[in-house]
Protein backbone atom coordinates (compact mmCIF):
# COMPACT_ATOMS: atom_id res chain seq x y z
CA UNK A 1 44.05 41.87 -0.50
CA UNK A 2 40.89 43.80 1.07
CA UNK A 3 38.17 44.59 -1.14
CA UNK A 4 35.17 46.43 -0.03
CA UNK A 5 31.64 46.73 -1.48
CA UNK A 6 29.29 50.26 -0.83
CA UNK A 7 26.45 52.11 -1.77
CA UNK A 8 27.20 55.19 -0.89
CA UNK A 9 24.32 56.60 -2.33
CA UNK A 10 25.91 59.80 -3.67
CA UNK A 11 29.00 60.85 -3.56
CA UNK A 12 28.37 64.46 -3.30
CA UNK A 13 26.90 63.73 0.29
CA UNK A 14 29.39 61.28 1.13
CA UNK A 15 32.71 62.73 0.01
CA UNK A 16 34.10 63.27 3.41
CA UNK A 17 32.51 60.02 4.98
CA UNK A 18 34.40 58.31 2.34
CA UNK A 19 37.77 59.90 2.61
CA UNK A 20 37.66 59.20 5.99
CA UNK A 21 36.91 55.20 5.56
CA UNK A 22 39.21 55.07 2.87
CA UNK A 23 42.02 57.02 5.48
CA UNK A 24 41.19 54.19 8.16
CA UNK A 25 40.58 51.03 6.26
CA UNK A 26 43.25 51.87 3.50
CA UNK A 27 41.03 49.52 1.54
CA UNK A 28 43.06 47.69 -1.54
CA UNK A 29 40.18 47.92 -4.14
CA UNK A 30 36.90 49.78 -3.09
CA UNK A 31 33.91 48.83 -5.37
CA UNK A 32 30.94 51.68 -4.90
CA UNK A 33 27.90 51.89 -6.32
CA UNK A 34 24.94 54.80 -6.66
CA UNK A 35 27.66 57.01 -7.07
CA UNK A 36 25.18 59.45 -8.92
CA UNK A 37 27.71 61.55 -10.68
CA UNK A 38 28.40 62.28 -14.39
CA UNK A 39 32.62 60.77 -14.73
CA UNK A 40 33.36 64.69 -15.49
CA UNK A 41 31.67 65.39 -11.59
CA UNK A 42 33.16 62.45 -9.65
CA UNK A 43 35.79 64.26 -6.80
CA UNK A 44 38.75 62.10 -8.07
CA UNK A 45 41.42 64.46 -6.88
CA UNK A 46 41.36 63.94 -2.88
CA UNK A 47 40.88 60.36 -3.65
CA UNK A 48 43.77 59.72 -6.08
CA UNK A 49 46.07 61.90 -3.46
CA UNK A 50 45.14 58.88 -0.89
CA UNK A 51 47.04 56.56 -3.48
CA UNK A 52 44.04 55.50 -5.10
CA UNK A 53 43.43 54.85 -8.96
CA UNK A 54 39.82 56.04 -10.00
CA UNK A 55 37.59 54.46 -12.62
CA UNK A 56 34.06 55.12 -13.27
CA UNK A 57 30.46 54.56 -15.22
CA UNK A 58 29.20 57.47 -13.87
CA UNK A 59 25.36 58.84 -14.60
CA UNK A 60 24.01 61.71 -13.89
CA UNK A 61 21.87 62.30 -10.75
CA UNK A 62 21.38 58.37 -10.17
CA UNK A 63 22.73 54.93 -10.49
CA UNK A 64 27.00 55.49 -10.96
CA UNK A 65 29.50 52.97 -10.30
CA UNK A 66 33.22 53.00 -9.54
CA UNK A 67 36.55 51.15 -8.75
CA UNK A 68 39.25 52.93 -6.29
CA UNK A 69 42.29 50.85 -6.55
CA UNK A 70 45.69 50.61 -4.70
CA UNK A 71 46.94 48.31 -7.25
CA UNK A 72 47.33 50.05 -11.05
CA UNK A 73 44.40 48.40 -13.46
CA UNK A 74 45.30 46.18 -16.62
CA UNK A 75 41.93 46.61 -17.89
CA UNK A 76 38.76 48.70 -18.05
CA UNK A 77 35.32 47.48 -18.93
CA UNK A 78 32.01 49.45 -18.67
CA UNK A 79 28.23 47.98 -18.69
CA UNK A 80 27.02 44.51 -18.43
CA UNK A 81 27.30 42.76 -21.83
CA UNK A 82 23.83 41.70 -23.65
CA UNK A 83 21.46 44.86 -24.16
CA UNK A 84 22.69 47.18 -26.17
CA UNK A 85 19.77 49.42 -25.57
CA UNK A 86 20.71 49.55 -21.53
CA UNK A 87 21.88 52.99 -20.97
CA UNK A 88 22.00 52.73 -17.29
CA UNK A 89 25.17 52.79 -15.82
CA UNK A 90 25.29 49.64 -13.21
CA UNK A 91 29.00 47.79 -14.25
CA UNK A 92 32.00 48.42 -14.33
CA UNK A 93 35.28 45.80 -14.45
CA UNK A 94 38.88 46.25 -13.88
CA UNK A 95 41.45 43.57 -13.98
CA UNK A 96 44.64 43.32 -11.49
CA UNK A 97 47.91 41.82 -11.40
CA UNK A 98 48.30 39.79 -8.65
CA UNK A 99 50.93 37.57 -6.51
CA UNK A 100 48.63 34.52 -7.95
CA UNK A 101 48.33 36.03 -10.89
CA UNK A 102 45.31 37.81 -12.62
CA UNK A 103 42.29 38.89 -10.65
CA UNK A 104 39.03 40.53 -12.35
CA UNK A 105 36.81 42.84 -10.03
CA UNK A 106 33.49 44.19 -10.56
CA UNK A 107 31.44 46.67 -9.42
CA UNK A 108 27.40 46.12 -10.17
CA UNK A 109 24.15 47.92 -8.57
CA UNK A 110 21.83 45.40 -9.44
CA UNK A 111 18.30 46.85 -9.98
CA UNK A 112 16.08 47.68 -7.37
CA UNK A 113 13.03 46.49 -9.55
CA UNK A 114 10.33 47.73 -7.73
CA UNK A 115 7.46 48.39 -8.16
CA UNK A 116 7.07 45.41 -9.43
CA UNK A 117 3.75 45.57 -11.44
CA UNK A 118 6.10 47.85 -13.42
CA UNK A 119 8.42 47.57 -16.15
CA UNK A 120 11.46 47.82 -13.76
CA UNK A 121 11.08 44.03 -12.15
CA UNK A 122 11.13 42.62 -15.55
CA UNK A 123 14.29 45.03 -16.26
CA UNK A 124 15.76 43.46 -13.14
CA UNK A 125 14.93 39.72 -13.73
CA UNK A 126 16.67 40.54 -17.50
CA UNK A 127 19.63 41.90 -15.81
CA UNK A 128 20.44 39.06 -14.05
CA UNK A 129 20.16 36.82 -16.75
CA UNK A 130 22.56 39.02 -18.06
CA UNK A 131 24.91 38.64 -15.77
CA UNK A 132 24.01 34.70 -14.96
CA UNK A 133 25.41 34.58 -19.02
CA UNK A 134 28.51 37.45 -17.85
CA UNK A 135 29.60 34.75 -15.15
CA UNK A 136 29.28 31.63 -17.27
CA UNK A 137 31.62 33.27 -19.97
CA UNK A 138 33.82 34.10 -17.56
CA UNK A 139 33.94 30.84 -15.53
CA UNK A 140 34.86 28.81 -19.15
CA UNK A 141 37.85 30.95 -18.75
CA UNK A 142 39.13 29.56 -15.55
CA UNK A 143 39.51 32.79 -14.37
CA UNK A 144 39.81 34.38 -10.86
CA UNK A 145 37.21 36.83 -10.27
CA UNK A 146 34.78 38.44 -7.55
CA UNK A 147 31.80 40.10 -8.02
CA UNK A 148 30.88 42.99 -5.55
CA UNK A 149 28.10 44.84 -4.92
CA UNK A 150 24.41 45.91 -3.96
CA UNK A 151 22.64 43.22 -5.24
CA UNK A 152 19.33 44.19 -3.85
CA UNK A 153 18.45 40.51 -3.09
CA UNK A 154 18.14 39.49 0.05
CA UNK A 155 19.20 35.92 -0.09
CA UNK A 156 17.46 34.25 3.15
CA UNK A 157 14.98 35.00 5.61
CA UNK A 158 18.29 34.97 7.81
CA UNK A 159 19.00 38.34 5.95
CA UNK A 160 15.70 40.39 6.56
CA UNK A 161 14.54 41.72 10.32
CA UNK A 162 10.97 40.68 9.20
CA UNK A 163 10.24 37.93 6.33
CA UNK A 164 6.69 38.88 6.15
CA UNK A 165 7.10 42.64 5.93
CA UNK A 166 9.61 42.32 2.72
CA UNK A 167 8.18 39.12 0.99
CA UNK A 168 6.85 39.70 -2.26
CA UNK A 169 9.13 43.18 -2.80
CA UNK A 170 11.19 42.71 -5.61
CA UNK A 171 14.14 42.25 -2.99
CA UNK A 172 12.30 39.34 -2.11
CA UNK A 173 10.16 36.77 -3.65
CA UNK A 174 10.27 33.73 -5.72
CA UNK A 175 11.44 34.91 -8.95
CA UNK A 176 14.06 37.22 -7.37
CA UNK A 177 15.44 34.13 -5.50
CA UNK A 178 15.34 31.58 -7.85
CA UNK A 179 17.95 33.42 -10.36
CA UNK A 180 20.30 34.44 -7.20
CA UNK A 181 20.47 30.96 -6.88
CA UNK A 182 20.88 30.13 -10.43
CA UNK A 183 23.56 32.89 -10.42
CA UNK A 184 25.76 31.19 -7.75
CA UNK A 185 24.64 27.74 -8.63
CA UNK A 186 26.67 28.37 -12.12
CA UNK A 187 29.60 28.18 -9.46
CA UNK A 188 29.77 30.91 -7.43
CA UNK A 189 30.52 31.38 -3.66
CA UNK A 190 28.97 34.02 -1.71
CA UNK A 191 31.40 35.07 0.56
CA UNK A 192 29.66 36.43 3.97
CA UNK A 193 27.77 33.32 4.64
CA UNK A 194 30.93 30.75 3.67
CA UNK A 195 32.64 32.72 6.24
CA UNK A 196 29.73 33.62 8.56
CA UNK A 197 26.65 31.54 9.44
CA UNK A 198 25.55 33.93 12.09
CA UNK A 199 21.56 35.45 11.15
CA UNK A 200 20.39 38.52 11.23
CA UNK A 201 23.61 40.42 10.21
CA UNK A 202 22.72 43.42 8.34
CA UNK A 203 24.20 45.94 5.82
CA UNK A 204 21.19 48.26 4.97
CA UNK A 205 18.80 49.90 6.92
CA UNK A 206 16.30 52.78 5.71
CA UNK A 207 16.38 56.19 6.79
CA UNK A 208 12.86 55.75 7.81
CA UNK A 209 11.25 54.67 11.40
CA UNK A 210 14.41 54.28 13.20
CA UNK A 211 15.17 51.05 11.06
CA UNK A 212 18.84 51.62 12.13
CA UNK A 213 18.06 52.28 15.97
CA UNK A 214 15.46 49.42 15.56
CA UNK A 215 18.26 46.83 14.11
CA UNK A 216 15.36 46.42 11.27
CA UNK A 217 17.59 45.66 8.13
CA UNK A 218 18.27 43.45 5.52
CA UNK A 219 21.70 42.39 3.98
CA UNK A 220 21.54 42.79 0.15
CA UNK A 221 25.18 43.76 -0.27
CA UNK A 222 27.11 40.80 -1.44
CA UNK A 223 30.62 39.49 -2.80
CA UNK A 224 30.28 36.63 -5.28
CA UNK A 225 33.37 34.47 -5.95
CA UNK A 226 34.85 32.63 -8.91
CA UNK A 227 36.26 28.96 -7.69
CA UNK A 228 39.68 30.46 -8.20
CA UNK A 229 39.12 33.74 -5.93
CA UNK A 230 37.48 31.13 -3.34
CA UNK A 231 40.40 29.21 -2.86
CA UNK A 232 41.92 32.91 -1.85
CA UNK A 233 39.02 33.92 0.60
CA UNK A 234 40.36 34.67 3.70
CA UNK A 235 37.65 36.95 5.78
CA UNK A 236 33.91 38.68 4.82
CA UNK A 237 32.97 41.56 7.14
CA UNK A 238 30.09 43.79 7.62
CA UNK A 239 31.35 47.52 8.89
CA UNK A 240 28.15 48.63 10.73
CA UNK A 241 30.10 51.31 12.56
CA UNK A 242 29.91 53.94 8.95
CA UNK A 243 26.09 53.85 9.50
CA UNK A 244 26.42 55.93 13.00
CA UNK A 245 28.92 58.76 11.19
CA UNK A 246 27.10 61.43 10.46
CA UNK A 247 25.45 62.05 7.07
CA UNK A 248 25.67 58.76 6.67
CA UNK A 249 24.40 56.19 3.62
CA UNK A 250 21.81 54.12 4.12
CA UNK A 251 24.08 50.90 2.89
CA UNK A 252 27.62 49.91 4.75
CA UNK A 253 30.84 48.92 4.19
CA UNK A 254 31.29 44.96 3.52
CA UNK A 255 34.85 43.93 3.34
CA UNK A 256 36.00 40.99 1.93
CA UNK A 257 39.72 39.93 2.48
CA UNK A 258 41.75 37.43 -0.39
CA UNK A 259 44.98 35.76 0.49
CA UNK A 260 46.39 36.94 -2.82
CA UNK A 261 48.49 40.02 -3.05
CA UNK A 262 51.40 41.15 -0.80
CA UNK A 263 52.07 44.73 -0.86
């Protein structure tokens, strides 16, 4: 089974780069985020005629996230448990059958949080708490399940072109770190680096002063792994090649492949 994580930071601009990924990597499950569409607005139609099922949490004009699926979903769920006042749409969940039986996958934009000095890092910090309590539930359950999306954390000074230029952005400093770790310390595998110890692999890179001609990114796009999806992890990828289409996002493809479903 090949999942894939993107930010294709709107769908309106990136309709036709996406129909064309999804027509050459015939993805199984494609988890996007900053979708920034109302569900009413999102272009289901060309999608669903690829073979795809469609689910989103849309939002208008930002945030947005959605699940494209091969496989027909068992389950629905939308927004991250534990704030009831969170309006923003950053979550959604769908459950699979698979050959090993059941497999939960989520799409999540994690929040940018800057600037920091404003109320959107401690939004951040809260939301991963929130989902640090999500994956603990979940785990109790013995349950297989990956968790894919734009984090915006960079894990490692192996994952940013220049530690000092990004230290102390929300992206990157202590606090930010500390519950990424606490996140996968509750026993969860992050699947680029268990398959990939290679630095300075990227899968964002700003529109701004040639940071893509430059090679000046950072890699903030991430799968996390139950124990029970681990034992199934076959393969983590980065797709650079998206970011040279034209009109392209700013974030690429990362593909994650599971030896768990034969279709």
């Amino acid at each position: 089974m090949r999942i894939a994580t993107w930010n294709i930071n709107g769908i309106k601009a990136r309709h036709p780069n996406l129909l064309r990924w999804l027509e050459e990597e015939k993805p199984d499950i494609a988890c996007l985020q900053e979708i920034k569409s109302v569900d009413e607005a999102f272009p289901r139609t060309e999608i669903e005629a690829l073979g795809y099922n469609v689910e989103t949490h849309g939002q208008k004009s930002f945030n947005g996230v959605a699940l494209l699926s091969r496989l027909p979903f068992e389950e629905v769920n939308r927004g991250l448990p534990g704030d009831d006042s969170d309006e923003q749409a950053r979550f959604i969940e769908g459950l699979f059958a698979t050959d090993k039986g059941p497999l939960r996958v989520v799409s999540l934009y994690l929040p940018n949080g800057n600037p920091v000095d404003s109320d959107k890092y401690p939004y951040k910090l809260n939301w991963m708490r929130r989902l640090i309590n999500w994956s603990k539930e979940r785990l109790a359950l013995e349950e297989a399940f990956v968790l894919s999306g734009d984090y915006n954390v960079i894990p490692s000074a192996d994952d940013v072109h220049d530690h000092d230029a990004w230290w102390g952005d929300a992206l990157y400093r202590t606090e930010t770190l500390e519950l990424f770790r606490e996140l996968k310390a509750v026993g969860l595998t992050e699947a680029f680096r268990a398959c990939n110890a290679t630095p300075h692999l990227y899968s964002f890179w700003d529109y701004q002063a040639g940071a893509w001609q430059r090679n000046n990114g950072i890699r903030i796009d991430h799968h996390l792994l139950s124990p029970e999806a681990a034992d199934w992890l076959k393969s983590c990828a980065i797709q650079k090649d998206t970011r040279d289409w034209e009109k392209p996002s700013d974030h690429v493809p990362v593909m994650l492949t599971l030896n768990c479903h034969q279709f």
